[in-house]
N, C-alpha and C. Protein backbone atom coordinates (compact mmCIF):
# COMPACT_ATOMS: atom_id res chain seq x y z
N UNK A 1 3.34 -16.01 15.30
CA UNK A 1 3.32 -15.05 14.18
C UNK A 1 3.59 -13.66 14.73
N UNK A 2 4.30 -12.72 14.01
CA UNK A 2 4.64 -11.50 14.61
C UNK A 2 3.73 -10.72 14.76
N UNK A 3 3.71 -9.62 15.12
CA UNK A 3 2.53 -8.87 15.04
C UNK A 3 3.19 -7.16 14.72
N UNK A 4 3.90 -7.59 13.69
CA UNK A 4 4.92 -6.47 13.38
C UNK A 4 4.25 -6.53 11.28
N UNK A 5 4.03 -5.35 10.79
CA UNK A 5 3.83 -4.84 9.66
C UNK A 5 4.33 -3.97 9.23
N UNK A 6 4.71 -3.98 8.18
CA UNK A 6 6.36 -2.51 7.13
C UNK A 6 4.90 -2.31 6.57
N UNK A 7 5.07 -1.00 6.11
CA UNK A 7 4.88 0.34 5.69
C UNK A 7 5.43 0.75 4.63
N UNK A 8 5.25 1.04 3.29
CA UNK A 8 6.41 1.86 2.44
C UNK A 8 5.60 3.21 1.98
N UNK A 9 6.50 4.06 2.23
CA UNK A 9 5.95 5.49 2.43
C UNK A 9 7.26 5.64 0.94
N UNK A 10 6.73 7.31 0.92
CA UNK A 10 7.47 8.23 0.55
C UNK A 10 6.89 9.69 -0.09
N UNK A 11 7.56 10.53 -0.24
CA UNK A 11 6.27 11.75 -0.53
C UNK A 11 5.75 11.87 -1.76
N UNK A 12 4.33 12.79 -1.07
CA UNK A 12 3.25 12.50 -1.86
C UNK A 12 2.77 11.34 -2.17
N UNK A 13 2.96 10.34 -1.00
CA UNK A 13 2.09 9.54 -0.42
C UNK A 13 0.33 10.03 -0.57
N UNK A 14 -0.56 9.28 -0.97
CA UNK A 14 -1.85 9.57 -0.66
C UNK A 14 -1.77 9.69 0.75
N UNK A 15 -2.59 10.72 1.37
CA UNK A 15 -2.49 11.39 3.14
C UNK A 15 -3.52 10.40 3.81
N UNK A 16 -4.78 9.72 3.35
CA UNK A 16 -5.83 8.82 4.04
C UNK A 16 -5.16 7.54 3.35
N UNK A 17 -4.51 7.54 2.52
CA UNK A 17 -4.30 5.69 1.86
C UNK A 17 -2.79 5.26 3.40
N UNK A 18 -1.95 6.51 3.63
CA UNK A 18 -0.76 6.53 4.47
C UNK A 18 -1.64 6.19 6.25
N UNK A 19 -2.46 7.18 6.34
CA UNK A 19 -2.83 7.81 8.06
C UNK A 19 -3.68 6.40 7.99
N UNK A 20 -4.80 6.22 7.27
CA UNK A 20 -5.81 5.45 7.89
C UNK A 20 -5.38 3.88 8.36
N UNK A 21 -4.77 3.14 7.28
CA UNK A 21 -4.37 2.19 7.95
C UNK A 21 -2.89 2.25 8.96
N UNK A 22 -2.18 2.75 9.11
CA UNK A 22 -1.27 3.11 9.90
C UNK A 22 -2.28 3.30 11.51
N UNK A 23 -3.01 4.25 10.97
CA UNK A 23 -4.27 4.06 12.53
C UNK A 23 -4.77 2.80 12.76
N UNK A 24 -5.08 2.42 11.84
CA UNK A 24 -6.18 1.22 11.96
C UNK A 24 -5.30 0.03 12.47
N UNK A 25 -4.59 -0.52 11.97
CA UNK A 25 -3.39 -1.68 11.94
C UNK A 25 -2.73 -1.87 13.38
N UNK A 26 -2.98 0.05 13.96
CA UNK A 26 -2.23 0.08 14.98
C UNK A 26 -3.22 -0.15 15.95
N UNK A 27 -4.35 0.34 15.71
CA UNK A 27 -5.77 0.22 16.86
C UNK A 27 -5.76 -1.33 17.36
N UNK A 28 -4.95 -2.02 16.21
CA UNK A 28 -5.30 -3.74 16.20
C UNK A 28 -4.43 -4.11 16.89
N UNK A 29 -3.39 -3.74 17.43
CA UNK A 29 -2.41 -3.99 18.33
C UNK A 29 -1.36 -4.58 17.15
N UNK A 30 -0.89 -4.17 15.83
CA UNK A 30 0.08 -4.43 14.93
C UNK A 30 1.22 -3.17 15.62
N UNK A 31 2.44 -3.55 15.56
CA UNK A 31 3.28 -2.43 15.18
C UNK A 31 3.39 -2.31 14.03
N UNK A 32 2.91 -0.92 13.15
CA UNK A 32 3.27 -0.42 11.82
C UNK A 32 4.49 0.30 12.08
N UNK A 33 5.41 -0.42 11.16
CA UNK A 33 7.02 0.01 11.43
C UNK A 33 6.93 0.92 9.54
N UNK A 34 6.32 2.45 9.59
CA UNK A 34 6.48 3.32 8.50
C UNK A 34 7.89 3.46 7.76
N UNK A 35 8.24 3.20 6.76
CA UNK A 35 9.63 3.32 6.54
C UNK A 35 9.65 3.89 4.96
N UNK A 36 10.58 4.70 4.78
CA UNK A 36 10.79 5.81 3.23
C UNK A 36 12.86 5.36 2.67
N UNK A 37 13.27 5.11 1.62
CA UNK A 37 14.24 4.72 1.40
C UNK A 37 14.59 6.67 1.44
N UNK A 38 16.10 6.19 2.35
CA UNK A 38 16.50 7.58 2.70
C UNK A 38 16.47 8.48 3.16
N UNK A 39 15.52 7.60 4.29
CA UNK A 39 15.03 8.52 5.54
C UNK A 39 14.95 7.63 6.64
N UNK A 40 15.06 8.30 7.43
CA UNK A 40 15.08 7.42 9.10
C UNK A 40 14.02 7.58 10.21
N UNK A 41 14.05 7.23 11.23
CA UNK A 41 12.67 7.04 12.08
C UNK A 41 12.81 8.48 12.62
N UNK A 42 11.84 8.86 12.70
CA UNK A 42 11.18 10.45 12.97
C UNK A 42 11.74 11.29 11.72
N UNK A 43 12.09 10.95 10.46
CA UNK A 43 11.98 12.14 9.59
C UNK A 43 10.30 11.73 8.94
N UNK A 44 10.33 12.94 8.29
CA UNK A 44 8.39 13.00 7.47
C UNK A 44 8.76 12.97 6.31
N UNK A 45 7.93 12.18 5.79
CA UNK A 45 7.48 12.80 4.64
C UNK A 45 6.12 13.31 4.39
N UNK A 46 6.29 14.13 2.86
CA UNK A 46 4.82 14.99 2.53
C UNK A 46 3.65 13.99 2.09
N UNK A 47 2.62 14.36 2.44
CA UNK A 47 1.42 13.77 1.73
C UNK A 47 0.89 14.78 0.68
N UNK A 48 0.25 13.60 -0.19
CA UNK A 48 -1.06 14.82 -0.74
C UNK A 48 -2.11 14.34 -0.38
N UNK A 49 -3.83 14.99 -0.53
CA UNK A 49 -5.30 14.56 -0.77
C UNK A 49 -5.41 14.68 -1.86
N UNK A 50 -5.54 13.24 -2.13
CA UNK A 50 -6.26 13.48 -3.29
C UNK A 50 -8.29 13.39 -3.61
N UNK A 51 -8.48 13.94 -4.16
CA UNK A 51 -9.93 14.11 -4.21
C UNK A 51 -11.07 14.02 -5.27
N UNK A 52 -12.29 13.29 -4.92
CA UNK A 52 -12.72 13.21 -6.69
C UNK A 52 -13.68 14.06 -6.88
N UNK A 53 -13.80 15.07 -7.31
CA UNK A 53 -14.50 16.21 -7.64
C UNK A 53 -15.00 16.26 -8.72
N UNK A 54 -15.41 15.22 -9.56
CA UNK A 54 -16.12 15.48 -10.59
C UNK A 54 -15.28 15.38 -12.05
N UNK A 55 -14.17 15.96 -11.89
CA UNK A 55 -12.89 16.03 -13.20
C UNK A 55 -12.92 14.50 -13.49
N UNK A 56 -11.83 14.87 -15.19
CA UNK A 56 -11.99 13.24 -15.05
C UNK A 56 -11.01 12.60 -14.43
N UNK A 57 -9.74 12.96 -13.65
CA UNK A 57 -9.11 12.46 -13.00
C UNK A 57 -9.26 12.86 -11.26
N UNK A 58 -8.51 12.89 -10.75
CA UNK A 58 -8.50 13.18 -9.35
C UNK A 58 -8.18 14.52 -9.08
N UNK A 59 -8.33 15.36 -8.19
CA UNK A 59 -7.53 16.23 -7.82
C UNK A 59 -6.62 16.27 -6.40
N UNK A 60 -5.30 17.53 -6.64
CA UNK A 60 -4.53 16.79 -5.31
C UNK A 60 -4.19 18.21 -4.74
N UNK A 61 -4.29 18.04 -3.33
CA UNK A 61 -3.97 18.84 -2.69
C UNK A 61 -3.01 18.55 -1.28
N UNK A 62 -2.46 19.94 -0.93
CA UNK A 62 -1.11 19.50 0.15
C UNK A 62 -1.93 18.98 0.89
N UNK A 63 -1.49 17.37 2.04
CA UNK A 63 -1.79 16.94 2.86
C UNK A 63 -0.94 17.38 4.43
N UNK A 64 -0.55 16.56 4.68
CA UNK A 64 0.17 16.58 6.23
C UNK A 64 1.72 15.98 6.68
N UNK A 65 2.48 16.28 7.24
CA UNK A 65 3.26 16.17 7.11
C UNK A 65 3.80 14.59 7.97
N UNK A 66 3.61 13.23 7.31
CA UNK A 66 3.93 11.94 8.24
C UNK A 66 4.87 11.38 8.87
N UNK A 67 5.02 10.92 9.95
CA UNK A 67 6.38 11.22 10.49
C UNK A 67 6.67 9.35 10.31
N UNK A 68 7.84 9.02 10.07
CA UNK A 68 8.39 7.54 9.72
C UNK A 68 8.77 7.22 10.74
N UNK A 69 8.47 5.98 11.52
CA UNK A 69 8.65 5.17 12.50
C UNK A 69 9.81 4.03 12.85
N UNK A 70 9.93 3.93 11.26
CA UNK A 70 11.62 3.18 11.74
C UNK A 70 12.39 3.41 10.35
N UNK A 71 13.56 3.19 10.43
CA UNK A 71 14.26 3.71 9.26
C UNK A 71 14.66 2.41 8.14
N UNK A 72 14.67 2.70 6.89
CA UNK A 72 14.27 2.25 6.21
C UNK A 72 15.64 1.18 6.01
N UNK A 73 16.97 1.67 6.27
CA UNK A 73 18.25 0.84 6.10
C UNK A 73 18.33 -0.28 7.30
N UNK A 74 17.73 -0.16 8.47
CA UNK A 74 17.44 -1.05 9.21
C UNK A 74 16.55 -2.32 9.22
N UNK A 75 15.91 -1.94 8.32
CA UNK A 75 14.66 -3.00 8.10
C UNK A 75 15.15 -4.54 7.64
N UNK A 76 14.60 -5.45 8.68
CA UNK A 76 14.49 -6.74 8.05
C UNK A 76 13.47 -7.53 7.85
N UNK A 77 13.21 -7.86 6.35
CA UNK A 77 11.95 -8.11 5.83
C UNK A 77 11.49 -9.18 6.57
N UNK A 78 12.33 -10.00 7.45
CA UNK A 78 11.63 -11.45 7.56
C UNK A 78 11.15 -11.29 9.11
N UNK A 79 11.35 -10.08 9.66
CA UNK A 79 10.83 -10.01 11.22
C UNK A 79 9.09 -8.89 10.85
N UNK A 80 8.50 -9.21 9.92
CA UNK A 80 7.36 -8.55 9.60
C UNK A 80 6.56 -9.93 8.94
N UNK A 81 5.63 -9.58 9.31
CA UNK A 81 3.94 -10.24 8.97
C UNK A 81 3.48 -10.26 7.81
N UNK A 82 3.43 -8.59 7.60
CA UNK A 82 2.74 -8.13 5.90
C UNK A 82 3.56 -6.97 5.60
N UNK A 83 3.19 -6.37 4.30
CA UNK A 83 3.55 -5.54 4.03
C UNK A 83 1.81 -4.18 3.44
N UNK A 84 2.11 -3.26 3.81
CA UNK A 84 1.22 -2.26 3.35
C UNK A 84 1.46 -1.07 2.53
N UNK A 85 1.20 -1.03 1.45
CA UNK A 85 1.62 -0.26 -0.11
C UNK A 85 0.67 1.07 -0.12
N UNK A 86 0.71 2.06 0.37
CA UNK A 86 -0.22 3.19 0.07
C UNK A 86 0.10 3.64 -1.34
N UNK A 87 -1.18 4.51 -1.80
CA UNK A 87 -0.73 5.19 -3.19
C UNK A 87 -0.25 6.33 -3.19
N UNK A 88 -0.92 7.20 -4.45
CA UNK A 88 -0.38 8.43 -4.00
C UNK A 88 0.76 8.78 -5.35
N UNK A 89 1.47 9.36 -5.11
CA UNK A 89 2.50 9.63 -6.37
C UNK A 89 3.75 8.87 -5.91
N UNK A 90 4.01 8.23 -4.50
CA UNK A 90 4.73 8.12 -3.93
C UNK A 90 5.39 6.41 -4.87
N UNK A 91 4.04 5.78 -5.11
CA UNK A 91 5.12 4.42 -6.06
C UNK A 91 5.65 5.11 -7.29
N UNK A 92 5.15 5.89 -8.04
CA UNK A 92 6.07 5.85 -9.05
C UNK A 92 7.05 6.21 -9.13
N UNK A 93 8.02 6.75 -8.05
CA UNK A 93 8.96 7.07 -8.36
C UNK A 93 9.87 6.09 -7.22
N UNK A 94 9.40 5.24 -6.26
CA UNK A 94 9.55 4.18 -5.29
C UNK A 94 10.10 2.78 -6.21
N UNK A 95 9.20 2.87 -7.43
CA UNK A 95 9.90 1.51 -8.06
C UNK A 95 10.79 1.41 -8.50
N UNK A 96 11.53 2.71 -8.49
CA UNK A 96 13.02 2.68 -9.11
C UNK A 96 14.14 2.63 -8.50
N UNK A 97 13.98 2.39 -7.61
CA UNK A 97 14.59 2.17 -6.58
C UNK A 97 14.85 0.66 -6.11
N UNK A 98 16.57 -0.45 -6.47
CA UNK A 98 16.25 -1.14 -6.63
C UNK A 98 16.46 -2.30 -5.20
N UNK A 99 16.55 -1.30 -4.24
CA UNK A 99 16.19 -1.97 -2.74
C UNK A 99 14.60 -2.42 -2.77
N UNK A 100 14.09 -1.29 -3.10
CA UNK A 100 12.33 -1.31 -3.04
C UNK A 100 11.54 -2.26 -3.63
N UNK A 101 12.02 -2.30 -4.31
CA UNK A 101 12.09 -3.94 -5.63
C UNK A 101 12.28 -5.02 -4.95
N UNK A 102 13.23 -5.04 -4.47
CA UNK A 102 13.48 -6.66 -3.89
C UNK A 102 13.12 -6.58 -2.24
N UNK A 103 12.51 -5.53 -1.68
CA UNK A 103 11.81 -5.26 -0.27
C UNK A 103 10.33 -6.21 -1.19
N UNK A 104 9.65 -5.83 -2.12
CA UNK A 104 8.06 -5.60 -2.50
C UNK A 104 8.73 -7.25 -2.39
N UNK A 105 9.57 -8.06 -3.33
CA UNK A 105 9.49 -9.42 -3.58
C UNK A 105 9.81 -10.17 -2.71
N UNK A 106 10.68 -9.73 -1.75
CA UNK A 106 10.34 -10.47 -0.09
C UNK A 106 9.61 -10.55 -0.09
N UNK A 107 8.31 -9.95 0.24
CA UNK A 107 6.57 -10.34 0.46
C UNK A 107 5.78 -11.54 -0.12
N UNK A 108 6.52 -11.82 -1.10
CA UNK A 108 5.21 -12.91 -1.98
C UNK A 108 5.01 -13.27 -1.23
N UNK A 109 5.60 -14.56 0.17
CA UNK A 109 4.78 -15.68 0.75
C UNK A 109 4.05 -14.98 1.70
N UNK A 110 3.30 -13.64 2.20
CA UNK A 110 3.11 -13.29 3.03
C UNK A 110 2.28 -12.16 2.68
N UNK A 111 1.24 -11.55 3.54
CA UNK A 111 0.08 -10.44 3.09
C UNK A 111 1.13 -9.56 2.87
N UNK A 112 -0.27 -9.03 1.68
CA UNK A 112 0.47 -7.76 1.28
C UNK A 112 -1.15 -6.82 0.87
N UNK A 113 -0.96 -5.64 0.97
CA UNK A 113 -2.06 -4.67 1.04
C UNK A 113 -1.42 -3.58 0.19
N UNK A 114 -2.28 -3.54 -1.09
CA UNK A 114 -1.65 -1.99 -1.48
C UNK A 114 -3.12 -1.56 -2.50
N UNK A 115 -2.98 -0.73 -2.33
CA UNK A 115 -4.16 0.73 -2.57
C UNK A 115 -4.01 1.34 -3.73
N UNK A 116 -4.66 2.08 -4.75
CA UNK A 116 -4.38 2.95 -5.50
C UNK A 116 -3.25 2.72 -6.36
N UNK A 117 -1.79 3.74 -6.50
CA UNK A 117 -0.95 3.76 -7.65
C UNK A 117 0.19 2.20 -6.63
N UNK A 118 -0.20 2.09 -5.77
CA UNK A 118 0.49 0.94 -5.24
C UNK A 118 0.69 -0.06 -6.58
N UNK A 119 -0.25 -0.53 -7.58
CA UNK A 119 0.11 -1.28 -8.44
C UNK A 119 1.06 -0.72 -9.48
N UNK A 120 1.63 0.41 -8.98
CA UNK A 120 2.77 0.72 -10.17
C UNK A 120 4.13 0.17 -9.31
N UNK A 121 4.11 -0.38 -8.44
CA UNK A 121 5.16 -0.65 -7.84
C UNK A 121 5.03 -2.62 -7.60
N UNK A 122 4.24 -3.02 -7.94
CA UNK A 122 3.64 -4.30 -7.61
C UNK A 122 4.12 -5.09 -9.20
N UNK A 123 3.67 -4.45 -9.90
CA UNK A 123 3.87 -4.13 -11.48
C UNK A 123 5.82 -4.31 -11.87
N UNK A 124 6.21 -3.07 -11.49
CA UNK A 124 7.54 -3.24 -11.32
C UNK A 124 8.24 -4.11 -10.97
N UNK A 125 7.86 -4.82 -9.68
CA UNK A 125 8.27 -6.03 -8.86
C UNK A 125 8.17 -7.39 -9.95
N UNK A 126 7.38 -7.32 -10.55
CA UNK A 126 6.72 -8.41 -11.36
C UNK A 126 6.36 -9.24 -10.41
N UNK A 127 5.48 -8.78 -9.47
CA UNK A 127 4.72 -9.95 -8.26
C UNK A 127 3.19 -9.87 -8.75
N UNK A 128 2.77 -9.62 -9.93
CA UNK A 128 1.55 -10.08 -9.91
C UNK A 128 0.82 -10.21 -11.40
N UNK A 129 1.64 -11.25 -12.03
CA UNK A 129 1.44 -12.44 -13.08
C UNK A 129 0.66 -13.19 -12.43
N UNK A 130 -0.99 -13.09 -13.67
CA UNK A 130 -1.80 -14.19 -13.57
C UNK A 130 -2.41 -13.94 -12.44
N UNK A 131 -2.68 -12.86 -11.32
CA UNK A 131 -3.02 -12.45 -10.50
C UNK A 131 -4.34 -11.07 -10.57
N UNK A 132 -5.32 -11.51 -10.38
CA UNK A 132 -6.17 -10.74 -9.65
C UNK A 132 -6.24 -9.44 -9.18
N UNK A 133 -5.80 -8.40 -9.49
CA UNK A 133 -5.15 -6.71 -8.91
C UNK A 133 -6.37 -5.65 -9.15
N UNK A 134 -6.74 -5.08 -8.16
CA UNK A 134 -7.50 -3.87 -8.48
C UNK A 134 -6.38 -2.63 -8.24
N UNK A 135 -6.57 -1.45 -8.77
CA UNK A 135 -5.85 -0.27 -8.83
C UNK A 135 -6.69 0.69 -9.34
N UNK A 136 -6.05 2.15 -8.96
CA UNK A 136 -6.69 3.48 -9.39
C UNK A 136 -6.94 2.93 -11.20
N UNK A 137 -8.02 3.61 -11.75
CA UNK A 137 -8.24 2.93 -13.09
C UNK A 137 -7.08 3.60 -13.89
N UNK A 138 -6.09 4.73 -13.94
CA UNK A 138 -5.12 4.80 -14.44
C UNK A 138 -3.82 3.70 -14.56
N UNK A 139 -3.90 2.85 -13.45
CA UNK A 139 -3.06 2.05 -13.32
C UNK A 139 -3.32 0.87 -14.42
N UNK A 140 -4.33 0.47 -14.84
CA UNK A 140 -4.47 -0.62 -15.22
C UNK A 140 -3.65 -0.91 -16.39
N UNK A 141 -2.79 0.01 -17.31
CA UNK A 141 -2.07 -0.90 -18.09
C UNK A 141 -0.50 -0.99 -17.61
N UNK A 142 -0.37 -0.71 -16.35
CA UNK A 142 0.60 -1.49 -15.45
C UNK A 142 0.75 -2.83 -14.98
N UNK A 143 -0.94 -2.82 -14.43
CA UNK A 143 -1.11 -4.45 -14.18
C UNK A 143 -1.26 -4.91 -14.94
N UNK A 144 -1.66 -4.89 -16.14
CA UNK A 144 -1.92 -5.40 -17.23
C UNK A 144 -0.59 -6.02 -17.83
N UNK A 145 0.55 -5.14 -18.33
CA UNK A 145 1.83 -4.91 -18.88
C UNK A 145 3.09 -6.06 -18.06
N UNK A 146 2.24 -5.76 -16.69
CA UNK A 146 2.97 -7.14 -15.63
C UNK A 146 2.43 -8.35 -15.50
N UNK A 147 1.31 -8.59 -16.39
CA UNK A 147 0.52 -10.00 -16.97
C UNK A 147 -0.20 -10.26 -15.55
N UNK A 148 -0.57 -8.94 -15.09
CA UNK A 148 -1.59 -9.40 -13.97
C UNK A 148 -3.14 -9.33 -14.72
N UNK A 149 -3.87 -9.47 -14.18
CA UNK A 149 -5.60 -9.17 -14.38
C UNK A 149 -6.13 -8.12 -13.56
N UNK A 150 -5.77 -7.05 -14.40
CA UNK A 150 -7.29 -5.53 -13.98
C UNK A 150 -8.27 -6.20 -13.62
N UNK A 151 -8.83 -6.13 -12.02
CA UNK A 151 -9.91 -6.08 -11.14
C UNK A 151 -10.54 -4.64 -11.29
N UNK A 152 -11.27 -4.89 -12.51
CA UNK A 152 -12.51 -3.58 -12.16
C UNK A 152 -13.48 -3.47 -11.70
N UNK A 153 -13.61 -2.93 -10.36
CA UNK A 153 -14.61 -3.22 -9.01
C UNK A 153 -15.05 -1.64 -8.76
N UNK A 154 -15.60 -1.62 -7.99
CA UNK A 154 -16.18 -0.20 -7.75
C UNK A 154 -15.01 0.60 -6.43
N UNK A 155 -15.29 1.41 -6.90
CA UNK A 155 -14.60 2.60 -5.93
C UNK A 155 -14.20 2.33 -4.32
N UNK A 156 -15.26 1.50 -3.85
CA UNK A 156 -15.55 1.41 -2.36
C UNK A 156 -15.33 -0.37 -2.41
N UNK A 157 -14.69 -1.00 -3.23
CA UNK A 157 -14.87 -2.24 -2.89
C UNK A 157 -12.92 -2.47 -3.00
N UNK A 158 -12.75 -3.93 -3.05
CA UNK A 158 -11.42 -4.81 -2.47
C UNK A 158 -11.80 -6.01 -3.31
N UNK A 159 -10.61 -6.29 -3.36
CA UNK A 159 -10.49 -7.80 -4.25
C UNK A 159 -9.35 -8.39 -3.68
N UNK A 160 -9.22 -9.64 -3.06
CA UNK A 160 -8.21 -11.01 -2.81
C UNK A 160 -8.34 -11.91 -3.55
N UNK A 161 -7.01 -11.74 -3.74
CA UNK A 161 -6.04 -12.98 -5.04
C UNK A 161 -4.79 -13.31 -3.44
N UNK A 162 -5.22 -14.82 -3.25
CA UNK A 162 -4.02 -15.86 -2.33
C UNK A 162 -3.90 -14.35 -1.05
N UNK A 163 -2.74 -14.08 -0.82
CA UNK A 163 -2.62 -13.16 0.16
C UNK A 163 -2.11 -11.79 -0.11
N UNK A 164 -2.35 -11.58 -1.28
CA UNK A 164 -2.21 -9.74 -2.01
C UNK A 164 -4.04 -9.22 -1.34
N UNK A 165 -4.42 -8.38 -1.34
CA UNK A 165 -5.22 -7.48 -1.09
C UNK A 165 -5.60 -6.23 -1.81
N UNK A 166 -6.07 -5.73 -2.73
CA UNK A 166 -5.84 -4.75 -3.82
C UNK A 166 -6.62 -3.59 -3.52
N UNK A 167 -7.39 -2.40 -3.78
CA UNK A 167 -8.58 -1.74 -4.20
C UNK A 167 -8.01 -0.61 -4.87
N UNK A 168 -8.89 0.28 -5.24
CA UNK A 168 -8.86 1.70 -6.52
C UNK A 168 -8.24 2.77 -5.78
N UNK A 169 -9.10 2.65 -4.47
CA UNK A 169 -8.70 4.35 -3.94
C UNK A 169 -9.50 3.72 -2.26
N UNK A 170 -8.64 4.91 -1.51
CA UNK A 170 -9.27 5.60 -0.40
C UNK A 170 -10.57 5.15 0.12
N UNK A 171 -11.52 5.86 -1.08
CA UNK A 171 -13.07 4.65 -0.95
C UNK A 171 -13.34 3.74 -0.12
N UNK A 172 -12.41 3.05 -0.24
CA UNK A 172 -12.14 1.50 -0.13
C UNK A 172 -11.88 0.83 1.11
N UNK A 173 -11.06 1.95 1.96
CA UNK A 173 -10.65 1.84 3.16
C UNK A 173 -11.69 0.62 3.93
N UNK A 174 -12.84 0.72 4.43
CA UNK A 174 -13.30 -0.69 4.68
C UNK A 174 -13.07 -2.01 4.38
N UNK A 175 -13.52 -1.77 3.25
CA UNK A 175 -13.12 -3.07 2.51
C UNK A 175 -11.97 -3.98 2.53
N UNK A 176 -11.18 -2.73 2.12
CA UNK A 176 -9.72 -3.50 2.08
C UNK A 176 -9.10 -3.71 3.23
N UNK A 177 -9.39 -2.96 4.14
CA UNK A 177 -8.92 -2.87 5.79
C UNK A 177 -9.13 -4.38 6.25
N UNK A 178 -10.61 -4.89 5.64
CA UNK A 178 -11.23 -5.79 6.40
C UNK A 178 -10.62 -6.93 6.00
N UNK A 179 -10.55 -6.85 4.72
CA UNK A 179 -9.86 -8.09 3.95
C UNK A 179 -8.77 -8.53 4.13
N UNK A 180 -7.88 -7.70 4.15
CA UNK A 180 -6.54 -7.43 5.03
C UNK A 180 -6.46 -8.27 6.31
N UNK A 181 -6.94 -7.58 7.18
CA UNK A 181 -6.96 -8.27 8.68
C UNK A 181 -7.25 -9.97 8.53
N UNK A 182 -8.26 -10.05 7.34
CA UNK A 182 -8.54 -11.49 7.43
C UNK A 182 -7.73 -12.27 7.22
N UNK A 183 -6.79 -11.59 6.05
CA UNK A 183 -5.74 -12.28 5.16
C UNK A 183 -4.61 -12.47 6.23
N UNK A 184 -4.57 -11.51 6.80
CA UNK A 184 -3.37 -11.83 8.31
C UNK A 184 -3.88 -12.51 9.55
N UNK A 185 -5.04 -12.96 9.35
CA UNK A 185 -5.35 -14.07 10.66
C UNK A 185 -5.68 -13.33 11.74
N UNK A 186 -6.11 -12.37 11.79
CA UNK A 186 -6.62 -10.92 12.93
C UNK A 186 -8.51 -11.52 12.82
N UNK A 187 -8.90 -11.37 13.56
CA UNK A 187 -10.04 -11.26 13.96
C UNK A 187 -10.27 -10.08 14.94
N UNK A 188 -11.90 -9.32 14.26
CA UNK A 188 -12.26 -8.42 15.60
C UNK A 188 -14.00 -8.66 15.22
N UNK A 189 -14.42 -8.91 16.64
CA UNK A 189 -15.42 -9.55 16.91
C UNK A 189 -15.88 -8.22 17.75
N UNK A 190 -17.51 -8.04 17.43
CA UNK A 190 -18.62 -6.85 18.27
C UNK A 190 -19.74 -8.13 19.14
């Protein structure tokens, strides 16, 4: 099994849904191969933070600037493991894009991890009918609309449906990190 994982970035990417597992994945000895349609290895894209302060939605602020690790016209879906979906503002305008589309549907037989507005791009794909999906709670009549099932779980939690991996937000990062690794056959033992 490879030990190679795609990445789909693009700006205004969530800045902790992009950095943390990109760290984490990599701590595990994965290569995270970061990739943005229309950009190549060492260009960035922007992040935001987003943050929950009490409002009734999120608030967002400039993040950091991420630098992409391999370029996105090079990529071949079948020399990767999983795929990892950060949120952010970065799917909604990612699903229109109709490489990105048929990148997300390569994945069915194989993990897939996505976070936050990630289900607006999951949605798009139509990969998750009859499926199990948690997402930012704005998302839900995406998954819904794509005849998936809104997973409404708490902030800090993860939900697995077969080898998708879902959660709300950031929060979550444990959870879903953990679930993840499991879903890809990784073990880390204390």
């Amino acid at each position: 099994m490879t030990k190679k994982l795609l990445l789909l970035a693009g700006d205004y990417v969530e800045d902790y849904e992009i950095m943390v597992p990109f760290q984490a994945l990599g701590m595990l000895g994965y290569q995270v191969d970061a990739v943005c349609p229309g950009r190549k290895k060492g260009d960035h894209v922007l992040t935001a933070i987003h943050d929950f302060e009490g409002a009734q939605t999120y608030s967002e602020k400039p993040g950091h600037r991420f630098a992409l690790t391999a370029t996105f016209d090079d990529v071949r879906h079948e020399e990767y493991a999983g795929l990892v979906i950060p949120g952010g503002r970065a799917p909604e305008y990612l699903r229109l894009d109709a490489r990105v589309i048929a990148l997300v549907r390569a994945f069915a037989d194989r993990p897939v991890a996505a976070i936050c507005h990630a289900a607006q791009l999951l949605a798009a794909a139509r990969v998750i009918a009859g499926r199990r999906v948690s997402a930012y709670p704005a998302c839900r009549p995406d998954v819904e609309l794509a005849d998936g099932i809104f997973a409404d779980i708490a902030i800090d939690a993860a939900v697995t449906d077969g080898l998708l991996v879902t959660a709300p937000a950031w929060p979550a990062h444990p959870a879903w990190l953990a679930q993840f690794i499991a879903v890809l056959g990784a073990r880390v033992e204390i």
